[in-house]
PDB file of N, CA and C in Angstrom:
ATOM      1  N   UNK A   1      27.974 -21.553   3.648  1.00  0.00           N
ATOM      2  CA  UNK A   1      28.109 -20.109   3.643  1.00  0.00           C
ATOM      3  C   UNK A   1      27.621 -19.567   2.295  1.00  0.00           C
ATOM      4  N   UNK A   2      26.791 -18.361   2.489  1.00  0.00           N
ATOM      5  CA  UNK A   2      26.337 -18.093   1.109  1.00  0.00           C
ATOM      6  C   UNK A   2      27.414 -17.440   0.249  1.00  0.00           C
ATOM      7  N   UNK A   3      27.150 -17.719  -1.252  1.00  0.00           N
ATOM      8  CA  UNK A   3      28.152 -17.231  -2.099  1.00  0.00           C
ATOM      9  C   UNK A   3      27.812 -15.275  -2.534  1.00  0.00           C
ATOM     10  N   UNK A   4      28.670 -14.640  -2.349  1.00  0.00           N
ATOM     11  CA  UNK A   4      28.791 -13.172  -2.970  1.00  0.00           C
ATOM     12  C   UNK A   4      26.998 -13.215  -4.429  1.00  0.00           C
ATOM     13  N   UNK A   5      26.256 -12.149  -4.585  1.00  0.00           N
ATOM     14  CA  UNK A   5      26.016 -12.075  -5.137  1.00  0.00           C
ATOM     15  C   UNK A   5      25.827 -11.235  -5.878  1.00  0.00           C
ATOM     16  N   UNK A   6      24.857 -10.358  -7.681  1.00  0.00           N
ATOM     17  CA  UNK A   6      25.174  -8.855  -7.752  1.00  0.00           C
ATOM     18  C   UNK A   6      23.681  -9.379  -8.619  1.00  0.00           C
ATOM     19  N   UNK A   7      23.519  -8.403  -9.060  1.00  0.00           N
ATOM     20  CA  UNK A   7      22.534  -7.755 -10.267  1.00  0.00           C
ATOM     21  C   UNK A   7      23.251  -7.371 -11.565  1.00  0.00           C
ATOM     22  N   UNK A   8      23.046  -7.854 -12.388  1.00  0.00           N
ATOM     23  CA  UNK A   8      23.032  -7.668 -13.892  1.00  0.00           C
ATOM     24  C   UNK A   8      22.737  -5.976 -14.032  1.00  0.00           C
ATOM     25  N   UNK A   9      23.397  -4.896 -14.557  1.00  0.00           N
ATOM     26  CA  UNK A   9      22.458  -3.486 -15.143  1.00  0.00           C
ATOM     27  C   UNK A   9      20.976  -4.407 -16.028  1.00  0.00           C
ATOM     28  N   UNK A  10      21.031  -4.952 -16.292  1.00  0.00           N
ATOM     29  CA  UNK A  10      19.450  -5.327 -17.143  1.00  0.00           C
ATOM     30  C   UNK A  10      18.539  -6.277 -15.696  1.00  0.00           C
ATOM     31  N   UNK A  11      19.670  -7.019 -14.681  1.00  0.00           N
ATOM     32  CA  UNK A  11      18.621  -7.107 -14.069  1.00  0.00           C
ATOM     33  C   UNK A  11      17.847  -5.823 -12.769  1.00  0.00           C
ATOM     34  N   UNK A  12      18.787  -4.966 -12.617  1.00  0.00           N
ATOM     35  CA  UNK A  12      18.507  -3.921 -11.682  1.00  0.00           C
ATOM     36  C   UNK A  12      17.653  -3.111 -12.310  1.00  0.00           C
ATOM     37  N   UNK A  13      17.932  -2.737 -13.585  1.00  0.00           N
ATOM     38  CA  UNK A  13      16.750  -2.205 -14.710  1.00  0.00           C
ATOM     39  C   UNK A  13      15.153  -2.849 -14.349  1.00  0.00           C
ATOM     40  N   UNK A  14      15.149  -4.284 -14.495  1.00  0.00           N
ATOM     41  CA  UNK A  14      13.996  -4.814 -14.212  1.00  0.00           C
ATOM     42  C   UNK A  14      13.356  -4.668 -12.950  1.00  0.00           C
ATOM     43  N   UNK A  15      14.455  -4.825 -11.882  1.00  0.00           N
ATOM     44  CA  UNK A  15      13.755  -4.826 -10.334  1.00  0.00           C
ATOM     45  C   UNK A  15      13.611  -3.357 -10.842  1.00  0.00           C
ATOM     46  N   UNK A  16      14.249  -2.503 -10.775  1.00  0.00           N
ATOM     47  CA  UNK A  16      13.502  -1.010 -10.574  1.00  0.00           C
ATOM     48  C   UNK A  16      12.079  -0.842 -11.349  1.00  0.00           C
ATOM     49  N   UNK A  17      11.658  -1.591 -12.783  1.00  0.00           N
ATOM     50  CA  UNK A  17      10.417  -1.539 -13.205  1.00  0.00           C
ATOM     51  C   UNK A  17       9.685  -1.989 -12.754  1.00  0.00           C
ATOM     52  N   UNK A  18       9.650  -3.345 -12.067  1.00  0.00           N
ATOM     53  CA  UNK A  18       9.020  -4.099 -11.104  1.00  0.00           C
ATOM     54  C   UNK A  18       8.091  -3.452  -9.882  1.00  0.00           C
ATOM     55  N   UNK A  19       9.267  -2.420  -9.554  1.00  0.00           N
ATOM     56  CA  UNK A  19       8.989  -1.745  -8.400  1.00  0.00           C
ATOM     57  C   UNK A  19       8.074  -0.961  -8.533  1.00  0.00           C
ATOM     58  N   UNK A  20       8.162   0.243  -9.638  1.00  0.00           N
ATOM     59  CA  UNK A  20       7.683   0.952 -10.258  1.00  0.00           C
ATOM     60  C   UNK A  20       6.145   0.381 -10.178  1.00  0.00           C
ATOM     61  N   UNK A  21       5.902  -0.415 -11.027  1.00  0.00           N
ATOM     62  CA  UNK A  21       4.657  -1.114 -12.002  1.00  0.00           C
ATOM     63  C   UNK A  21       3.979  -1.851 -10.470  1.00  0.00           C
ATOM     64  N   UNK A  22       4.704  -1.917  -9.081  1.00  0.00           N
ATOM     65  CA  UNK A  22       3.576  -2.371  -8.317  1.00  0.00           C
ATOM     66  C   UNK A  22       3.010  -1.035  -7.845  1.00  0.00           C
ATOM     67  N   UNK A  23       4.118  -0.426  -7.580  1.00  0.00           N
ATOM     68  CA  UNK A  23       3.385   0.879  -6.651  1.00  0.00           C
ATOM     69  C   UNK A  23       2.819   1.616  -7.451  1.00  0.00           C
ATOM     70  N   UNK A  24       2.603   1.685  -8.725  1.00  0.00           N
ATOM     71  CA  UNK A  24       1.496   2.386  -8.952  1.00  0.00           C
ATOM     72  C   UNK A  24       0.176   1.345  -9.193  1.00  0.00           C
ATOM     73  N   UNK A  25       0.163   0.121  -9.169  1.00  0.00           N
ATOM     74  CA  UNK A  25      -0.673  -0.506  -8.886  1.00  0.00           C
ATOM     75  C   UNK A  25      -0.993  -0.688  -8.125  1.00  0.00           C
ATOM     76  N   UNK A  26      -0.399  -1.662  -7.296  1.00  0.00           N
ATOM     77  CA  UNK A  26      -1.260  -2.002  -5.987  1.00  0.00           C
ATOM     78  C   UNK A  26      -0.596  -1.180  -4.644  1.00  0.00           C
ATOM     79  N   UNK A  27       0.402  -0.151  -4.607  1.00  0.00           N
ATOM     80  CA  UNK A  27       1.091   0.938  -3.483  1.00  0.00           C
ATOM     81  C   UNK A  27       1.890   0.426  -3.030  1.00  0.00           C
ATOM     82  N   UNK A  28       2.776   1.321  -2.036  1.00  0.00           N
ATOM     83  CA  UNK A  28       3.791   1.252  -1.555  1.00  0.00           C
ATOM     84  C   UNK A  28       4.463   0.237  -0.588  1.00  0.00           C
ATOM     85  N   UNK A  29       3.247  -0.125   0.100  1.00  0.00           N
ATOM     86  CA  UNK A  29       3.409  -1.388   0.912  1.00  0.00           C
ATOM     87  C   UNK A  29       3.299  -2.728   0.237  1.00  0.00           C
ATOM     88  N   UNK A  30       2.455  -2.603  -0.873  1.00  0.00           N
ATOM     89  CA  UNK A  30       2.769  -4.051  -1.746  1.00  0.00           C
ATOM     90  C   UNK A  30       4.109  -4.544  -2.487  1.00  0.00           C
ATOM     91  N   UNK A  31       4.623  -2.905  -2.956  1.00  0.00           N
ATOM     92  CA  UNK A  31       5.767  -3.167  -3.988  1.00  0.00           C
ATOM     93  C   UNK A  31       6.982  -3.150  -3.014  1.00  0.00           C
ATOM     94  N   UNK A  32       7.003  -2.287  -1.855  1.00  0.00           N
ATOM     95  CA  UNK A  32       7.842  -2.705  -0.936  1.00  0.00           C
ATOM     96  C   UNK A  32       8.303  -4.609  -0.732  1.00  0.00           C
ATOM     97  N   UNK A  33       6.647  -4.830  -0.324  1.00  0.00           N
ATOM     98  CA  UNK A  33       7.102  -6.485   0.014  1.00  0.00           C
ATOM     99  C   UNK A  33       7.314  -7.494  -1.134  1.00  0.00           C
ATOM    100  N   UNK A  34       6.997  -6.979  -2.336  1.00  0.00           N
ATOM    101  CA  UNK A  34       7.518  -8.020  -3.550  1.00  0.00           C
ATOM    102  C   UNK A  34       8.785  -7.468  -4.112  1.00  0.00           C
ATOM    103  N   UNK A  35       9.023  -6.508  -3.262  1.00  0.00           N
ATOM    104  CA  UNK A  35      11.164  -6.171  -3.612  1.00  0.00           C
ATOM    105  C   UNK A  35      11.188  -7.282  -2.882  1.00  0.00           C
ATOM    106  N   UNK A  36      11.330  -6.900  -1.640  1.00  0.00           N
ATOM    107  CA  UNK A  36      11.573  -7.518  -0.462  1.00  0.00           C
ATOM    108  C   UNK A  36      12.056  -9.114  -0.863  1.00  0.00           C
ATOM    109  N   UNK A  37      10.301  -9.825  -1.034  1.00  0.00           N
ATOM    110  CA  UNK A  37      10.488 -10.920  -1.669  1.00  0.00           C
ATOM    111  C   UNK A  37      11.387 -11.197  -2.616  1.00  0.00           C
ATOM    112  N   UNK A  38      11.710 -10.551  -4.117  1.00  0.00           N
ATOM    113  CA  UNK A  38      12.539 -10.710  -4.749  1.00  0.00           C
ATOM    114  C   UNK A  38      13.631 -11.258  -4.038  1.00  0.00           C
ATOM    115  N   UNK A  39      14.404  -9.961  -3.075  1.00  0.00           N
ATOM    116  CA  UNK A  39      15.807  -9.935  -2.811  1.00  0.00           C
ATOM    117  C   UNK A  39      16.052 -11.012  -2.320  1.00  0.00           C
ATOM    118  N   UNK A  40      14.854 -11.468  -1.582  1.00  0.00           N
ATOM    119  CA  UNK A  40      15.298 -12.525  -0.581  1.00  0.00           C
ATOM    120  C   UNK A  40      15.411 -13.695  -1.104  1.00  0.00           C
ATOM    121  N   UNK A  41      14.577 -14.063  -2.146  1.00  0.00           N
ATOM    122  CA  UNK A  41      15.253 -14.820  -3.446  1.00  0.00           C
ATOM    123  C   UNK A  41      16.149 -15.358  -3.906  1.00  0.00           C
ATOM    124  N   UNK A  42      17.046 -13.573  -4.271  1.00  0.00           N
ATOM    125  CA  UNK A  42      18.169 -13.700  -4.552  1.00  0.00           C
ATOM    126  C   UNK A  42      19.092 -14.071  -3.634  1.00  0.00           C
ATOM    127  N   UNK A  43      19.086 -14.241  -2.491  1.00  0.00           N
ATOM    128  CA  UNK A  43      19.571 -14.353  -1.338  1.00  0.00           C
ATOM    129  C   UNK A  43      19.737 -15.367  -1.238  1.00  0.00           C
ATOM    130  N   UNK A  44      18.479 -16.469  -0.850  1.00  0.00           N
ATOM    131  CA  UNK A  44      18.413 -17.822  -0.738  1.00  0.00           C
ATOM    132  C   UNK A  44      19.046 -18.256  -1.878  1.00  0.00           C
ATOM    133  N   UNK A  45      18.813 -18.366  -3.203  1.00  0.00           N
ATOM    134  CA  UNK A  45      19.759 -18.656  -4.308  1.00  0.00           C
ATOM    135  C   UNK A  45      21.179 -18.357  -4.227  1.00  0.00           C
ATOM    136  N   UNK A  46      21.595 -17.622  -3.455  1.00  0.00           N
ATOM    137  CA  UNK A  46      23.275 -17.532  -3.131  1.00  0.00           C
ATOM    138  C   UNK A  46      24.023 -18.227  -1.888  1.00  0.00           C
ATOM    139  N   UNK A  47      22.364 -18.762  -1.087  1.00  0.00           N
ATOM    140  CA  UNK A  47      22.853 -19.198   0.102  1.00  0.00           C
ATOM    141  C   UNK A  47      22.636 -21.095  -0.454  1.00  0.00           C
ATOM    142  N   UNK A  48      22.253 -21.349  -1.453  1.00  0.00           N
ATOM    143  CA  UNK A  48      21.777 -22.404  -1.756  1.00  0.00           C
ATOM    144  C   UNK A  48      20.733 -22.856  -1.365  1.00  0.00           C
ATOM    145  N   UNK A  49      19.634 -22.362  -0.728  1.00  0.00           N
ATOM    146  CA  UNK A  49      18.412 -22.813  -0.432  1.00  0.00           C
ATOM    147  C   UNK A  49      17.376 -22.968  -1.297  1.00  0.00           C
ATOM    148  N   UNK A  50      17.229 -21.848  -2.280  1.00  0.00           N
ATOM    149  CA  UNK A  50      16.406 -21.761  -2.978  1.00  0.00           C
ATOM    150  C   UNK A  50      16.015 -23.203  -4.146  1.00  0.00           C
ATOM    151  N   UNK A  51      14.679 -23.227  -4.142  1.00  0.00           N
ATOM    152  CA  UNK A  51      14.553 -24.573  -5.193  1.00  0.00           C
ATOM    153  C   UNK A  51      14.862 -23.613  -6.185  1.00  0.00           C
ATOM    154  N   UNK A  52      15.703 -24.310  -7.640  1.00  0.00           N
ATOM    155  CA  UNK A  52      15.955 -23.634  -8.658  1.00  0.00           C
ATOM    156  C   UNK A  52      15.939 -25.078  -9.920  1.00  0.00           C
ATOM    157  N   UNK A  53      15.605 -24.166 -11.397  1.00  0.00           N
ATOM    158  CA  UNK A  53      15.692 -25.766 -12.085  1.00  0.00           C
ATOM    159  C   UNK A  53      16.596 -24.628 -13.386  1.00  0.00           C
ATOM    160  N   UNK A  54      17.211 -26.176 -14.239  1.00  0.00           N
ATOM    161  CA  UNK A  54      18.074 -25.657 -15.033  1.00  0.00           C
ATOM    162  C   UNK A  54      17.028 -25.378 -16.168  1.00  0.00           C
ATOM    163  N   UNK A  55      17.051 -24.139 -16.794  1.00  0.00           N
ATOM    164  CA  UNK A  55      16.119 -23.206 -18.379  1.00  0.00           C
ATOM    165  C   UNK A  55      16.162 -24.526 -18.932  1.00  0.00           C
ATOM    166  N   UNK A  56      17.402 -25.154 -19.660  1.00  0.00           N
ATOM    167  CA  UNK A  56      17.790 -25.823 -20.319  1.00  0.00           C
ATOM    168  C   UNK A  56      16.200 -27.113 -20.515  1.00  0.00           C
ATOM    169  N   UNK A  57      16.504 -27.853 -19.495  1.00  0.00           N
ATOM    170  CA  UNK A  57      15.701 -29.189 -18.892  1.00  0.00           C
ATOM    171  C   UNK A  57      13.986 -28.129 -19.196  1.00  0.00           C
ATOM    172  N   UNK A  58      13.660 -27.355 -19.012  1.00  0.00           N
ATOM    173  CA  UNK A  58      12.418 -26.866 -18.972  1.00  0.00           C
ATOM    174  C   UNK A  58      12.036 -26.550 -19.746  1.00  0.00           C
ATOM    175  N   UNK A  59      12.755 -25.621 -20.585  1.00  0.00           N
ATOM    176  CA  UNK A  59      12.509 -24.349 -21.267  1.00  0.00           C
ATOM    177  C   UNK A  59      12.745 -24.867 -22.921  1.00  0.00           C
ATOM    178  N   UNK A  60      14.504 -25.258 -23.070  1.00  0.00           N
ATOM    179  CA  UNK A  60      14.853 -25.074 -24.194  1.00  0.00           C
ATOM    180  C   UNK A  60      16.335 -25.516 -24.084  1.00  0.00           C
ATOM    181  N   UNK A  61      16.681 -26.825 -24.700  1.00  0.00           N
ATOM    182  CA  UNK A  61      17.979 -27.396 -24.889  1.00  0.00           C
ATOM    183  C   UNK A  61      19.155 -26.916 -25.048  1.00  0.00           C
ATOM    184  N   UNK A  62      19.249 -25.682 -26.044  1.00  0.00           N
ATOM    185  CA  UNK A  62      19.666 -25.127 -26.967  1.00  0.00           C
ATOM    186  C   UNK A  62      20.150 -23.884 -26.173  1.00  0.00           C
ATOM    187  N   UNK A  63      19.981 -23.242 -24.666  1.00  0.00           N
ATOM    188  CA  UNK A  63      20.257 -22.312 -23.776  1.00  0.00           C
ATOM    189  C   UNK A  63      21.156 -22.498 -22.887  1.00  0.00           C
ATOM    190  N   UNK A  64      22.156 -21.507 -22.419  1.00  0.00           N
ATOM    191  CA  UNK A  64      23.175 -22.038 -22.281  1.00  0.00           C
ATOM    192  C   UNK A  64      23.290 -23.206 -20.612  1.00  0.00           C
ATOM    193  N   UNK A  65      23.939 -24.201 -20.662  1.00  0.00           N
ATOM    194  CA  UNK A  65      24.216 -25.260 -19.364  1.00  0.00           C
ATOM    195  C   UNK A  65      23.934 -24.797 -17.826  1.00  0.00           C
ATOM    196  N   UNK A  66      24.239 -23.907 -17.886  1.00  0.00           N
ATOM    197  CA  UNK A  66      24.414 -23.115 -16.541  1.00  0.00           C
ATOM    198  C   UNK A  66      23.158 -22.292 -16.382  1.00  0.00           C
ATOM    199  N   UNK A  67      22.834 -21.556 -17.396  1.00  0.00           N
ATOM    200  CA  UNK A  67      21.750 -20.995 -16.959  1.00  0.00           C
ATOM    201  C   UNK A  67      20.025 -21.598 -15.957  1.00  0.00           C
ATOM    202  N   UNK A  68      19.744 -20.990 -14.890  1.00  0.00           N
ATOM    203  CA  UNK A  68      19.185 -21.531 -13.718  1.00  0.00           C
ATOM    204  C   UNK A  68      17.812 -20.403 -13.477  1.00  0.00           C
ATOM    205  N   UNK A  69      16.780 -20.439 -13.156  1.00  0.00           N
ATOM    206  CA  UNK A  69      15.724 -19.864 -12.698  1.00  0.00           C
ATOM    207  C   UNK A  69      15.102 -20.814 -11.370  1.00  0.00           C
ATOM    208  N   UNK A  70      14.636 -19.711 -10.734  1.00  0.00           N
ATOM    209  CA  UNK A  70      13.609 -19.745  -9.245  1.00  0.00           C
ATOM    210  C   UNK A  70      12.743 -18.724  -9.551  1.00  0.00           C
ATOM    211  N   UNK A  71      11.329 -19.215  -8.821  1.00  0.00           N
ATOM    212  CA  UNK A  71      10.119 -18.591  -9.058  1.00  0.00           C
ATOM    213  C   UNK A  71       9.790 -17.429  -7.902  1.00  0.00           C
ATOM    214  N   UNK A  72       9.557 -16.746  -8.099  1.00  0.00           N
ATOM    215  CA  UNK A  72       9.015 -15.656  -6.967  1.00  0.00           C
ATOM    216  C   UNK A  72       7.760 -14.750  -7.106  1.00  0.00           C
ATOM    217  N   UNK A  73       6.273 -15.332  -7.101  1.00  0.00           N
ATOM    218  CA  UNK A  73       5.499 -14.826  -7.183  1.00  0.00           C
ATOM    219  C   UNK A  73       5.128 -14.880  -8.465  1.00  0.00           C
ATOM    220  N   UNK A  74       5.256 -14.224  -8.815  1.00  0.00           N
ATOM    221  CA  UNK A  74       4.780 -13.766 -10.695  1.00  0.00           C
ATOM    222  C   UNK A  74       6.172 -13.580 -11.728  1.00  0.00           C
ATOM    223  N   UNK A  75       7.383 -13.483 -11.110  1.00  0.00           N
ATOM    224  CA  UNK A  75       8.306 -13.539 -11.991  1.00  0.00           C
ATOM    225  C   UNK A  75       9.432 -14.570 -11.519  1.00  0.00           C
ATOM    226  N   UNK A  76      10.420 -14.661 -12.661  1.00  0.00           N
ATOM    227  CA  UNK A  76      11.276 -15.561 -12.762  1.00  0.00           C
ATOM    228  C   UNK A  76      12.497 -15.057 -12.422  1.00  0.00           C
ATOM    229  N   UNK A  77      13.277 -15.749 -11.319  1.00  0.00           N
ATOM    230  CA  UNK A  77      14.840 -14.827 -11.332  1.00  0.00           C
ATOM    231  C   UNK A  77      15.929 -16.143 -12.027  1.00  0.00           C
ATOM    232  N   UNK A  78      16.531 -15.453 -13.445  1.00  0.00           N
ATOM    233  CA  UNK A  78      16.947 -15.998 -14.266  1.00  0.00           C
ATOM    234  C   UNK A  78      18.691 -15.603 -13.370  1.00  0.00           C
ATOM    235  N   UNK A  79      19.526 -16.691 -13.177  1.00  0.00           N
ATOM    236  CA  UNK A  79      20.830 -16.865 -13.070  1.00  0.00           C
ATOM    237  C   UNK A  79      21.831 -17.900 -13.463  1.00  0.00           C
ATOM    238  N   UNK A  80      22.899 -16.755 -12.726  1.00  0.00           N
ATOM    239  CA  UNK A  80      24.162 -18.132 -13.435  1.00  0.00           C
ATOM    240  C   UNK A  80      24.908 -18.289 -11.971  1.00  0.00           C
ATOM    241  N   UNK A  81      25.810 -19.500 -11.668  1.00  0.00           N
ATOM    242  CA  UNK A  81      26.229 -19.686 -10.647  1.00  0.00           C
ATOM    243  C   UNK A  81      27.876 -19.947 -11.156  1.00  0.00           C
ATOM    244  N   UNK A  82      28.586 -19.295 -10.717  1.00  0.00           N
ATOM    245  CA  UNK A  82      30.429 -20.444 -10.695  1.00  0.00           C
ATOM    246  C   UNK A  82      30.787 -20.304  -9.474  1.00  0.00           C
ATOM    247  N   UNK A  83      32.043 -20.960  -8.896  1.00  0.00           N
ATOM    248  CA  UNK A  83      32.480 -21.069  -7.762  1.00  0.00           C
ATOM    249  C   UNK A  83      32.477 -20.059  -7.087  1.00  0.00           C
ATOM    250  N   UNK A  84      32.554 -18.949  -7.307  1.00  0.00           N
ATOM    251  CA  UNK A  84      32.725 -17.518  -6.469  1.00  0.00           C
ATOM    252  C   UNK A  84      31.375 -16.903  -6.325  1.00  0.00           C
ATOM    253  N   UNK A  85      30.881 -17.176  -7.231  1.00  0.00           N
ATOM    254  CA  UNK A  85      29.760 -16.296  -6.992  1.00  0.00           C
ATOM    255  C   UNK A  85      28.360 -16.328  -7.899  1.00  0.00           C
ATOM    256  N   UNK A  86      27.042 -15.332  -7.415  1.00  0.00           N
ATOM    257  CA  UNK A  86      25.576 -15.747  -8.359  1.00  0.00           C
ATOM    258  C   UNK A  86      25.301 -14.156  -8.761  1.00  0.00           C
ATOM    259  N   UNK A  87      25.088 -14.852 -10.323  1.00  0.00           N
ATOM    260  CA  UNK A  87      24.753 -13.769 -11.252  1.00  0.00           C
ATOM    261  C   UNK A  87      23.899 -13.324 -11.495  1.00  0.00           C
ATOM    262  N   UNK A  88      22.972 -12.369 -10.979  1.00  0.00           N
ATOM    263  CA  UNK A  88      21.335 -12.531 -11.511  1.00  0.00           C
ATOM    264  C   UNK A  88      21.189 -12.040 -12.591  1.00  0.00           C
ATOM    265  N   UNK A  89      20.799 -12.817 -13.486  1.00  0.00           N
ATOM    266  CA  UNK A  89      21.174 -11.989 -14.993  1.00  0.00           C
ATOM    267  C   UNK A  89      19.634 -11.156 -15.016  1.00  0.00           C
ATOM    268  N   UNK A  90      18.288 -11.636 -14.769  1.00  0.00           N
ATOM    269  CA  UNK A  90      16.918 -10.516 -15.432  1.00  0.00           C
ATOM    270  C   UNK A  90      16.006 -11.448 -14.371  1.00  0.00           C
ATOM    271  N   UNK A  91      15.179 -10.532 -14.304  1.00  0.00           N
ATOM    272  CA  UNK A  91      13.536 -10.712 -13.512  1.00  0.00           C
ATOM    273  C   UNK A  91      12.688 -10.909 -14.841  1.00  0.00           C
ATOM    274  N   UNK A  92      11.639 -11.987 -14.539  1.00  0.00           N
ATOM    275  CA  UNK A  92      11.031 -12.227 -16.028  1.00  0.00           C
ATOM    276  C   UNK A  92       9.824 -12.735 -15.719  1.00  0.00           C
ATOM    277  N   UNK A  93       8.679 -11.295 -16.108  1.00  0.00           N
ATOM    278  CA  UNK A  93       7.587 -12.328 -15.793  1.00  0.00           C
ATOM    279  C   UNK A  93       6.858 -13.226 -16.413  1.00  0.00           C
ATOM    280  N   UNK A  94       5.851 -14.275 -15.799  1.00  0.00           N
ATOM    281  CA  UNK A  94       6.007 -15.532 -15.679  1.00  0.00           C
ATOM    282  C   UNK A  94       5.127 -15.294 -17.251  1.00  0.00           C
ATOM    283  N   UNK A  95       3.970 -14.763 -17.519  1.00  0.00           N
ATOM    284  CA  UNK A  95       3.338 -14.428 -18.533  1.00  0.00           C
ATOM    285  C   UNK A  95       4.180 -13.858 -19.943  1.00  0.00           C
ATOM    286  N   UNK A  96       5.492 -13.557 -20.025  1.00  0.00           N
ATOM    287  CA  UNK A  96       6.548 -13.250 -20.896  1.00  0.00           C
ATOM    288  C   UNK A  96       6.809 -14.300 -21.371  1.00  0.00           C
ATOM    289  N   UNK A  97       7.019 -14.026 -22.569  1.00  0.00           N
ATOM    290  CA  UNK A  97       7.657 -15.440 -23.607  1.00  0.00           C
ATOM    291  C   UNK A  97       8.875 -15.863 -23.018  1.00  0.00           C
ATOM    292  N   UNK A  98       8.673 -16.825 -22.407  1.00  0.00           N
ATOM    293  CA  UNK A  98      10.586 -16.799 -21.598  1.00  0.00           C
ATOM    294  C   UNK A  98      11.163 -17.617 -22.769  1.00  0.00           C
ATOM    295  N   UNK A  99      10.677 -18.829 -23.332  1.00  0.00           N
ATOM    296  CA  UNK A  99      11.727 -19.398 -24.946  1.00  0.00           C
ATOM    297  C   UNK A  99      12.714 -18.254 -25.167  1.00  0.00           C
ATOM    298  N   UNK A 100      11.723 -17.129 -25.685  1.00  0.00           N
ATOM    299  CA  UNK A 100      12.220 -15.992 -26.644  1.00  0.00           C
ATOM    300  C   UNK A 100      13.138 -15.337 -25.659  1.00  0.00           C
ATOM    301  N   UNK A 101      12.421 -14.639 -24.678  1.00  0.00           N
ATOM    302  CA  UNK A 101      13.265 -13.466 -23.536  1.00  0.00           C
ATOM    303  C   UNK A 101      14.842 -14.410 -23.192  1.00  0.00           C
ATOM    304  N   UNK A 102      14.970 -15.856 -23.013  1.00  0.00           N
ATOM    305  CA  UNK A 102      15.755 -16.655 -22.020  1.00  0.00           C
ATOM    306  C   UNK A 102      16.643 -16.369 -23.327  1.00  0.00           C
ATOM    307  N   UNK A 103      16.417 -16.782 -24.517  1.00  0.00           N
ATOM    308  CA  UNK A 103      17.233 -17.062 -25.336  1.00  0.00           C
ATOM    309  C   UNK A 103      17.664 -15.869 -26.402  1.00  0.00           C
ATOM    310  N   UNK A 104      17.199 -14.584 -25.456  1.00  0.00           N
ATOM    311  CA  UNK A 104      18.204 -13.339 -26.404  1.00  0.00           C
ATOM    312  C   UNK A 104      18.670 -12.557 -25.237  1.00  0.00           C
ATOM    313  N   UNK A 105      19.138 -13.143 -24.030  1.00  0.00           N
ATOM    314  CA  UNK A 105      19.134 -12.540 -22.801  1.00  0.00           C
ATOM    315  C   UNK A 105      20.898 -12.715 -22.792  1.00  0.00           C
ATOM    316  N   UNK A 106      21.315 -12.127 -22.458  1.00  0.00           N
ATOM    317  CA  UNK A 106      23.030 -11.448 -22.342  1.00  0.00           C
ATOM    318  C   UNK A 106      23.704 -12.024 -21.468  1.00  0.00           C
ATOM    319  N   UNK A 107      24.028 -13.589 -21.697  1.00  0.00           N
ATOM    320  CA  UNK A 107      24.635 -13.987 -20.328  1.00  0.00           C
ATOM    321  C   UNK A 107      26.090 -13.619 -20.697  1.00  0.00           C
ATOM    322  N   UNK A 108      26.725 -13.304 -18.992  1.00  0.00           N
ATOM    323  CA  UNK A 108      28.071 -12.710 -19.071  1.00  0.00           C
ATOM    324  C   UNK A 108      29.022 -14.156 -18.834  1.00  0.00           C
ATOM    325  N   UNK A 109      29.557 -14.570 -20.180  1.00  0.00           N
ATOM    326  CA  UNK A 109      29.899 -15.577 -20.283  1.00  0.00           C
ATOM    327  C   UNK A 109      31.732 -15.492 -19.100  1.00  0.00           C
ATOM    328  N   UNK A 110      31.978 -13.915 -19.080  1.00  0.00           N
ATOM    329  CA  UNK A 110      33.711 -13.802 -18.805  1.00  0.00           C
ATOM    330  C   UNK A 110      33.151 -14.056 -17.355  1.00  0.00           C
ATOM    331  N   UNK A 111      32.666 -13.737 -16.572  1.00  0.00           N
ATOM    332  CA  UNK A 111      32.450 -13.812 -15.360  1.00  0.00           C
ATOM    333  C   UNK A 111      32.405 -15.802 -14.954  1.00  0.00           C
ATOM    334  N   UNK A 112      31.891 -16.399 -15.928  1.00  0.00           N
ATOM    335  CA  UNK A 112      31.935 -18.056 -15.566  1.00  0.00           C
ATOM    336  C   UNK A 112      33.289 -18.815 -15.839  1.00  0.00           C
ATOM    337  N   UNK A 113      34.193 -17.537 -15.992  1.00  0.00           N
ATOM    338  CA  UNK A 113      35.773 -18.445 -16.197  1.00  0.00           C
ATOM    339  C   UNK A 113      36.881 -17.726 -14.993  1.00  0.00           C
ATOM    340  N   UNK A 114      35.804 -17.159 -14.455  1.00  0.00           N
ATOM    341  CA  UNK A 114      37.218 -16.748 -13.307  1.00  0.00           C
ATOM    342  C   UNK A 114      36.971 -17.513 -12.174  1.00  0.00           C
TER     343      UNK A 114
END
């Protein structure tokens, strides 16, 4: 059964720029289907389907244990998982310094102790 999931304010910030930055690029029907895509993302990542790898192992040792990314097109959906539920902390695209972005990014540490 999939676990509860939400958006970060910094990650809903991002999907809304996301959104933004397709439709005036490529229109309404493109940025429609790379929400779309996103959500569903986020979705599969709450339902456990999604392939996901730990920042840590990839990225950078030194970031916190838990922190997790899956790929979706051109950006990264950066999360955290505990028993109740998935955190999407930011959308990050793939061309962004993620070292730097992953490792000044606001994980909500109170939410991984309840």
């Amino acid at each position: 059964m999939p676990k509860p999931w939400r958006l970060t304010l910094r990650a809903e910030a991002s999907l809304i720029d996301i959104a933004r930055w397709t439709l005036e690029t490529f229109g309404p029907r493109q940025a429609e289907a790379y929400e779309e895509d996103l959500i569903a993302l986020c979705r599969a990542i709450a339902a456990g389907t999604a392939q996901t790898q730990d920042c840590r192992r990839l990225i950078d040792p030194d970031l916190p244990e838990d922190l997790r990314f899956a790929r979706a097109g051109q950006h990264f959906v950066v999360f955290i998982e505990d028993a109740e539920q998935v955190i999407i902390i930011d959308f990050l695209h793939g061309r962004s310094d993620l070292p730097r972005r992953l490792a000044n990014l606001p994980v909500p540490k109170g939410d991984r102790d309840r």
